[in-house]
C-alpha atoms as a PDB file:
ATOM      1  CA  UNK A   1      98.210  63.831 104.360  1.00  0.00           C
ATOM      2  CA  UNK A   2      97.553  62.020 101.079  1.00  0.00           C
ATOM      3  CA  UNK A   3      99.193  63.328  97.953  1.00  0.00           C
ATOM      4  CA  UNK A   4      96.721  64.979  96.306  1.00  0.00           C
ATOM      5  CA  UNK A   5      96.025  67.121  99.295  1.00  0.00           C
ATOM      6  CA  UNK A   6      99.853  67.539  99.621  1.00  0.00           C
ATOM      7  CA  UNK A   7     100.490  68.915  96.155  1.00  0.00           C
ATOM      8  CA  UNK A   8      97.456  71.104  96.774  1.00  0.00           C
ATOM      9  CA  UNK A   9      98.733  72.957 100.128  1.00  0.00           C
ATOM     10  CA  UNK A  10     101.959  72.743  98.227  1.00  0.00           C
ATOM     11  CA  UNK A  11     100.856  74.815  95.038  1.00  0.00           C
ATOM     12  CA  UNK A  12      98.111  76.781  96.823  1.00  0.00           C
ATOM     13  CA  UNK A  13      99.955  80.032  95.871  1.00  0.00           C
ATOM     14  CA  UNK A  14     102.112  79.817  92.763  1.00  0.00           C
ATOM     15  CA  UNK A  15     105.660  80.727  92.449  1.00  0.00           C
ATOM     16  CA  UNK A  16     105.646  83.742  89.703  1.00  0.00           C
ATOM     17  CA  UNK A  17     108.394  84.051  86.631  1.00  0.00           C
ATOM     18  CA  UNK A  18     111.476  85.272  88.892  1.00  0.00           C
ATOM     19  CA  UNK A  19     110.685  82.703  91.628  1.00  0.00           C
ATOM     20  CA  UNK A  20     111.017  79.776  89.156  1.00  0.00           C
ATOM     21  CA  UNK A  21     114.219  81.677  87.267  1.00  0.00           C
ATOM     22  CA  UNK A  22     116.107  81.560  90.883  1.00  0.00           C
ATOM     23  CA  UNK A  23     114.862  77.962  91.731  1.00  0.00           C
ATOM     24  CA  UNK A  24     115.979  77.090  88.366  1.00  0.00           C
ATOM     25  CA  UNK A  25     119.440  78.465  88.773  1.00  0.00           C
ATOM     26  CA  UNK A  26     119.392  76.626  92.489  1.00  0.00           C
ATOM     27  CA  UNK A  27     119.056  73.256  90.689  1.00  0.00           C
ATOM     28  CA  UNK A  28     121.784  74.127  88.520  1.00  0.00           C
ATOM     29  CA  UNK A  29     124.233  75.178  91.223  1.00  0.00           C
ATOM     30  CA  UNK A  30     123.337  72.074  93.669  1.00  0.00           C
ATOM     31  CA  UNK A  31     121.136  73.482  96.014  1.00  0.00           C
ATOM     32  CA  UNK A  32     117.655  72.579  97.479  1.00  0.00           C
ATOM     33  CA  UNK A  33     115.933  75.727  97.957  1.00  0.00           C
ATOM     34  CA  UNK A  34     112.749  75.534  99.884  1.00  0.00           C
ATOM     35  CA  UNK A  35     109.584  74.757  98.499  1.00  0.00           C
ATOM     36  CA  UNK A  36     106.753  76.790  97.381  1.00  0.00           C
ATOM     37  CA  UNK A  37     104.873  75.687 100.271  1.00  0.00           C
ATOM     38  CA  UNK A  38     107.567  76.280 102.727  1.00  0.00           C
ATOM     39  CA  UNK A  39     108.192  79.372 101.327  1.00  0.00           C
ATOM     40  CA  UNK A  40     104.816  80.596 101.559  1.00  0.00           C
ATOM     41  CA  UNK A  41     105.034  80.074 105.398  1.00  0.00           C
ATOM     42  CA  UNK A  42     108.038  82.459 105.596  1.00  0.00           C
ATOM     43  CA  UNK A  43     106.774  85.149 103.636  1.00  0.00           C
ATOM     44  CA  UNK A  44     103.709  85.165 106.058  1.00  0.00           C
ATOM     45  CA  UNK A  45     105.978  85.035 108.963  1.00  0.00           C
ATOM     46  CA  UNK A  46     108.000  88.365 107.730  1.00  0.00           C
ATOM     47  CA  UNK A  47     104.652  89.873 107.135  1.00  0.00           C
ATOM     48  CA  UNK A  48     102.807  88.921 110.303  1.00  0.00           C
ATOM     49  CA  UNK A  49     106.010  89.554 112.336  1.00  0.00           C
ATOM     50  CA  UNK A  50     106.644  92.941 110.391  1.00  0.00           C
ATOM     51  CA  UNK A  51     109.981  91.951 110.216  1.00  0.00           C
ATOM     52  CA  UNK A  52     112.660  94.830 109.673  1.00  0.00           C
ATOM     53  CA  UNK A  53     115.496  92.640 110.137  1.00  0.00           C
ATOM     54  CA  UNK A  54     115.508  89.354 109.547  1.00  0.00           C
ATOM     55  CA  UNK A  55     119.029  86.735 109.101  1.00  0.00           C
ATOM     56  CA  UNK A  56     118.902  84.100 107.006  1.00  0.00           C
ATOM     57  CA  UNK A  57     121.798  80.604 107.311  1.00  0.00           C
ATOM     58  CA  UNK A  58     121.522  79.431 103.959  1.00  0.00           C
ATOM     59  CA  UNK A  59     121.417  81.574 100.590  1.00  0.00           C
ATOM     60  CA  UNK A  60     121.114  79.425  98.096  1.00  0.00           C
ATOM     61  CA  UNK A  61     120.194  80.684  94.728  1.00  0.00           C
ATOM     62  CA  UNK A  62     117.767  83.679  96.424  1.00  0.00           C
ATOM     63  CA  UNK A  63     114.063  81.681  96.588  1.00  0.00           C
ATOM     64  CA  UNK A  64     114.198  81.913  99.932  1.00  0.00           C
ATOM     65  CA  UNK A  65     115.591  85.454 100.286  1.00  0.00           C
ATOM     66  CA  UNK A  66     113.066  86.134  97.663  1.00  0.00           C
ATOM     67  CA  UNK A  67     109.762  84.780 100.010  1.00  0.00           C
ATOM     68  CA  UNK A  68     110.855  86.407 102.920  1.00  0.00           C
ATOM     69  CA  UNK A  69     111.984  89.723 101.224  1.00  0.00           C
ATOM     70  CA  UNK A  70     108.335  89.395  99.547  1.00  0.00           C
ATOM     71  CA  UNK A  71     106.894  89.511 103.385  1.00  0.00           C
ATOM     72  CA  UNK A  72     109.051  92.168 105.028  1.00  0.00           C
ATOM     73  CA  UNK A  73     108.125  96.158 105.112  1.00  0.00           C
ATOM     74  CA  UNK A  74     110.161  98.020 102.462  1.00  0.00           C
ATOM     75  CA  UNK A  75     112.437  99.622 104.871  1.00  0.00           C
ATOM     76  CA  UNK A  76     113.367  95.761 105.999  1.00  0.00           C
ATOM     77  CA  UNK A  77     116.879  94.717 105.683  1.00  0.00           C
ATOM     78  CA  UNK A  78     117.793  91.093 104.987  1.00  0.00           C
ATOM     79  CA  UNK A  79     121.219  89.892 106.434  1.00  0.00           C
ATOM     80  CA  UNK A  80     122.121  86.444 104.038  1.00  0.00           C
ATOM     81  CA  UNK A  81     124.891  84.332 105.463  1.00  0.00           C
ATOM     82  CA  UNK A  82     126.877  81.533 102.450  1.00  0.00           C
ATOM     83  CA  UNK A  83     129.800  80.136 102.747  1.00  0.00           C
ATOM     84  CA  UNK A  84     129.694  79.908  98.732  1.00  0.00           C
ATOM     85  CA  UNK A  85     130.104  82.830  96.582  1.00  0.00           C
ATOM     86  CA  UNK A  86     128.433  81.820  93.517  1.00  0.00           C
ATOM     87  CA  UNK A  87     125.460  81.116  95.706  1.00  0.00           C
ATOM     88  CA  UNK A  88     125.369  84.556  96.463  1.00  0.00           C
ATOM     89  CA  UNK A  89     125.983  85.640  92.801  1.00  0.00           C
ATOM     90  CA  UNK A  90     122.984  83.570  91.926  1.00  0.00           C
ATOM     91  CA  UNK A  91     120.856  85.091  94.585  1.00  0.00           C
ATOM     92  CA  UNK A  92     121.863  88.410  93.273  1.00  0.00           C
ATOM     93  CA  UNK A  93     120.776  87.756  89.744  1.00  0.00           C
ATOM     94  CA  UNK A  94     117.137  87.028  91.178  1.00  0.00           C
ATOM     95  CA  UNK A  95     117.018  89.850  93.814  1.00  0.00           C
ATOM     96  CA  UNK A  96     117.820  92.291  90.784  1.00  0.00           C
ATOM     97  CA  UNK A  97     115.343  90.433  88.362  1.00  0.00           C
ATOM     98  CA  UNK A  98     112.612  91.108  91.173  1.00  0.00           C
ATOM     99  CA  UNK A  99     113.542  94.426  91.686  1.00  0.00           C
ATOM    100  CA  UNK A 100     114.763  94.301  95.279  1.00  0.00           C
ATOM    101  CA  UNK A 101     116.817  97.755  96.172  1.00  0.00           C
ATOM    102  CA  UNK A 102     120.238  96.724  96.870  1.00  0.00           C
ATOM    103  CA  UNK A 103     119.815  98.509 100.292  1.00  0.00           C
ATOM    104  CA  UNK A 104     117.463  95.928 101.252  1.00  0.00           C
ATOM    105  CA  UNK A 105     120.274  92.785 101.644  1.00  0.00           C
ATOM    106  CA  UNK A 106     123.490  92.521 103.452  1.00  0.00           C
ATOM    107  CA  UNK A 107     125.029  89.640 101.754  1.00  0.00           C
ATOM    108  CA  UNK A 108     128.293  87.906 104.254  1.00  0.00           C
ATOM    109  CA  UNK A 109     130.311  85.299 102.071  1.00  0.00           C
ATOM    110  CA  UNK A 110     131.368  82.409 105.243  1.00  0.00           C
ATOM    111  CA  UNK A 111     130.966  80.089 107.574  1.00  0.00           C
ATOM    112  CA  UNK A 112     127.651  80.710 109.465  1.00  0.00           C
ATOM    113  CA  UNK A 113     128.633  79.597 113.606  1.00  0.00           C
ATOM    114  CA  UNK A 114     132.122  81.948 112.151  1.00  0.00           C
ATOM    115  CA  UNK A 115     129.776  84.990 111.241  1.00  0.00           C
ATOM    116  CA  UNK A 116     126.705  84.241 113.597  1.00  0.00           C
ATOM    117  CA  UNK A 117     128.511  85.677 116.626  1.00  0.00           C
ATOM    118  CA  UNK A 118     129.924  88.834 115.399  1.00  0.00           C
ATOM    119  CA  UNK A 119     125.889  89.496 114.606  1.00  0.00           C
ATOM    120  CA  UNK A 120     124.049  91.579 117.530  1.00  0.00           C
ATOM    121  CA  UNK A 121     122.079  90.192 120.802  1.00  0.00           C
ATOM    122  CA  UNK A 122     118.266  90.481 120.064  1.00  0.00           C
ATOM    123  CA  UNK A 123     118.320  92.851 117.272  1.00  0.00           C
ATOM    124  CA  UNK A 124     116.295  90.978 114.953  1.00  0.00           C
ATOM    125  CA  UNK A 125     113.058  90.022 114.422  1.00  0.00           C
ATOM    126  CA  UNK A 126     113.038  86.189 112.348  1.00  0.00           C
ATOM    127  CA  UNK A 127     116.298  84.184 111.430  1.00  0.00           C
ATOM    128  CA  UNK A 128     115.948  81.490 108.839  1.00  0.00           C
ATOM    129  CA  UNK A 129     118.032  78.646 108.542  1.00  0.00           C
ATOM    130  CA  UNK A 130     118.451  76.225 105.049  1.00  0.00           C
ATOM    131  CA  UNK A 131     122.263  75.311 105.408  1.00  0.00           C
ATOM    132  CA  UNK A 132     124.586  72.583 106.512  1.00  0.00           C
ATOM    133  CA  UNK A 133     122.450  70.443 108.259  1.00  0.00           C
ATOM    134  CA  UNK A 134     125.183  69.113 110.879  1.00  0.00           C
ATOM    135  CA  UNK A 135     125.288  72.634 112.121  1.00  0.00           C
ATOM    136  CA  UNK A 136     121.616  72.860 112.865  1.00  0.00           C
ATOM    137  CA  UNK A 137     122.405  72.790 116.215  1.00  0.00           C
ATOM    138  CA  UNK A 138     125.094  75.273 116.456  1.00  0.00           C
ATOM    139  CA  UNK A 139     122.858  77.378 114.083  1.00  0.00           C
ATOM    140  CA  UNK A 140     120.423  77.048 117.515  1.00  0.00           C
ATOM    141  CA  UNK A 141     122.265  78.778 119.738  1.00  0.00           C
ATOM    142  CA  UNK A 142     123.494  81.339 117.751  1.00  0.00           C
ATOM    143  CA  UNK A 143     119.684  82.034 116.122  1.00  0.00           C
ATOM    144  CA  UNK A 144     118.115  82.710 119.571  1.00  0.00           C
ATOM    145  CA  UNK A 145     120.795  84.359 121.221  1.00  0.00           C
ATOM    146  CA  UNK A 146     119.739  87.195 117.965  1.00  0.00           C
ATOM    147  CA  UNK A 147     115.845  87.073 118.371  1.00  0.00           C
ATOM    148  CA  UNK A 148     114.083  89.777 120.377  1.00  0.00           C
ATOM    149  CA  UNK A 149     111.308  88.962 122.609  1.00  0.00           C
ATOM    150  CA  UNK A 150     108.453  87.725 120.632  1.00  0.00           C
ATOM    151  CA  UNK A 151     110.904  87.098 117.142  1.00  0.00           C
ATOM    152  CA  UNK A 152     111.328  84.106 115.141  1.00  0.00           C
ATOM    153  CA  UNK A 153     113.267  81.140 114.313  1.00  0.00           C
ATOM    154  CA  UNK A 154     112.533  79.259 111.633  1.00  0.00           C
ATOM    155  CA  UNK A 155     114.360  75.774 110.491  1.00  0.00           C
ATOM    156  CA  UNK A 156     113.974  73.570 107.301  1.00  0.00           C
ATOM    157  CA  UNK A 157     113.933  69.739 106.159  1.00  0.00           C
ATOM    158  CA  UNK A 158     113.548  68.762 109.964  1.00  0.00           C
ATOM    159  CA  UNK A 159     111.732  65.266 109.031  1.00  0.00           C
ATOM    160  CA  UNK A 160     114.996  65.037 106.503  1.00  0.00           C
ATOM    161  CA  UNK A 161     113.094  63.058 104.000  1.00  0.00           C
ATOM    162  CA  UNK A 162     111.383  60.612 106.400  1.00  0.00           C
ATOM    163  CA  UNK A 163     114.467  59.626 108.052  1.00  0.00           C
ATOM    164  CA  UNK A 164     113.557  61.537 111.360  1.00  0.00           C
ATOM    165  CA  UNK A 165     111.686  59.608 112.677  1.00  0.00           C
ATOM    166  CA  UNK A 166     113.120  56.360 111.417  1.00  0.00           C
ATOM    167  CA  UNK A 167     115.431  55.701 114.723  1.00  0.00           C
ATOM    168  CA  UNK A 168     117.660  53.130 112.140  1.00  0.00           C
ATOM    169  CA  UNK A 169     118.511  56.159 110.473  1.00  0.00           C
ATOM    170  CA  UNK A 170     121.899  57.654 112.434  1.00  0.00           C
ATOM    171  CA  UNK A 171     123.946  59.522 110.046  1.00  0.00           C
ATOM    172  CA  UNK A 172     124.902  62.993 111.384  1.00  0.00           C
ATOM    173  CA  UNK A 173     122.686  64.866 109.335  1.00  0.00           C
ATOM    174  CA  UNK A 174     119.556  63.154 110.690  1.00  0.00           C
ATOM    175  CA  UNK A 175     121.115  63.082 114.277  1.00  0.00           C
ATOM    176  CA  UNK A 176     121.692  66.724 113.842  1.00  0.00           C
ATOM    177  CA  UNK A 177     117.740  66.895 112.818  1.00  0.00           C
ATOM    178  CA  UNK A 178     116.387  64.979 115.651  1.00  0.00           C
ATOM    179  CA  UNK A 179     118.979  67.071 118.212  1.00  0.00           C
ATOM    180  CA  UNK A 180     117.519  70.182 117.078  1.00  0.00           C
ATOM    181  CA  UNK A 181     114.402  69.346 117.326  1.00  0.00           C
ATOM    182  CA  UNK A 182     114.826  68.184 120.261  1.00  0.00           C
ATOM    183  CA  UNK A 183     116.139  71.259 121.798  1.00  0.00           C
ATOM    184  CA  UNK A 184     113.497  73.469 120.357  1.00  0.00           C
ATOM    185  CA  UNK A 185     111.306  71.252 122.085  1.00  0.00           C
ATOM    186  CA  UNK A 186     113.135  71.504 125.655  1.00  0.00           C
ATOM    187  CA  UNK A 187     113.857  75.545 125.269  1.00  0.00           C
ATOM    188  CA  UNK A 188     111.442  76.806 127.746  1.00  0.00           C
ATOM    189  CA  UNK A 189     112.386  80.033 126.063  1.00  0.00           C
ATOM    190  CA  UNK A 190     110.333  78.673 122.801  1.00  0.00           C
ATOM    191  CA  UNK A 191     107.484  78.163 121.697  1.00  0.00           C
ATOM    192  CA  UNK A 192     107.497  75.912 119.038  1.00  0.00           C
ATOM    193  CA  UNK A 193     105.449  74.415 116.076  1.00  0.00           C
ATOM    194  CA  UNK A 194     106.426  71.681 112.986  1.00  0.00           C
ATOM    195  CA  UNK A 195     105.063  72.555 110.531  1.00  0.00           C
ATOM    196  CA  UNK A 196     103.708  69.634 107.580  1.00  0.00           C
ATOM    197  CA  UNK A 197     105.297  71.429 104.791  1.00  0.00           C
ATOM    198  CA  UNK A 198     107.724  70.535 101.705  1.00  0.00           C
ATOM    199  CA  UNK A 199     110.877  68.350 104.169  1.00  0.00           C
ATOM    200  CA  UNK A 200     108.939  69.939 107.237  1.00  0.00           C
ATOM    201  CA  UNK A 201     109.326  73.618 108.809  1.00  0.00           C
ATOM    202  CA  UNK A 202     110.541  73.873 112.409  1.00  0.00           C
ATOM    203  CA  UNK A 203     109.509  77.403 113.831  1.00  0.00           C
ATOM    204  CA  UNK A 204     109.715  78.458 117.506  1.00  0.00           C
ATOM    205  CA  UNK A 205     108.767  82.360 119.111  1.00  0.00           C
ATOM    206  CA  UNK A 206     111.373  83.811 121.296  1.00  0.00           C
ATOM    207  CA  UNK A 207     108.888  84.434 124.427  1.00  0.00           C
ATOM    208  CA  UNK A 208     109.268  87.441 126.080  1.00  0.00           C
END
């Protein structure tokens, strides 16, 4: 894909006021939030998937909270997992700026693979995962084990800025990348797609 038609699919829909506060504060507090086209893709997952309950690894500043929120029926309830707190203070800042019920997100300040398990078998319908990229694989396990039949996972930056699929490339975050990829792959419980978008979006149905 060329980069004009890359910055098109990108920016096809445009991020409105609150989306580009939150993305701002991200880039203030360090983190990488997913892009606009990324971000696009989840909020038509939580739509298509009518997604009541969805778990995100990762909260960042809110943008992605934000897309997916944006996608789910108003009764949905989004379960955020960060191991930072001012992450989660930033996310709640954009959530109230967009006028998202506080009854809508369960925000868990911690370790994800520490608060994944105490989360129920197969109770939800799409788990989203931005975090520590080592722990992609861990993230996995945990992420499936939660997905009913016919749910959801969905994984960013899995071509980890080009380094992917550069084999020279063997620091544990790309490892991680490839290893989860990998495993999607070899799950005959998935069904799996990458998608071309922003650092490229791993997503896989539960079958079922």
């Amino acid at each position: 894909m060329d980069a004009p038609t890359r910055e098109y699919v990108e920016h096809y829909l445009p991020e409105d006021p609150v989306l580009a506060a939150a993305r701002g504060r991200g880039a203030e507090l360090g983190c990488v939030p997913i892009g606009a086209g990324g971000g696009a893709a989840l909020r038509f997952l939580a739509a298509a998937l009518r997604a009541k309950a969805v778990v995100e690894v990762g909260t960042g500043a809110g943008v992605g909270a934000l897309y997916l929120l944006g996608g789910m029926p108003v009764a949905g309830v989004l379960t955020s997992i960060d191991v930072r707190a001012e992450h989660q203070r930033a996310a709640r800042v954009a959530f109230a700026e967009a006028g998202v019920a506080v009854s809508r997100t369960r925000l868990i300040t911690g370790r994800a693979l520490e608060v994944l398990p105490r989360l129920a078998d197969g109770a939800y319908d799409l788990v989203f995962v931005d975090a520590a990229k080592a722990e992609y694989p861990g993230y996995l396990r945990e992420g499936v084990r939660l997905l009913r039949p016919g749910g959801v996972i969905a994984f960013d930056n899995v071509l980890w800025h080009g380094r992917v699929v550069d084999p020279s490339h063997r620091d544990a975050d790309t490892v991680a990348m490839r290893e989860v990829a990998k495993a999607v792959r070899d799950d005959e419980r998935l069904v799996p797609v990458i998608l071309p978008l922003g650092d490229g979006l791993l997503v896989a149905a539960k079958a079922g």
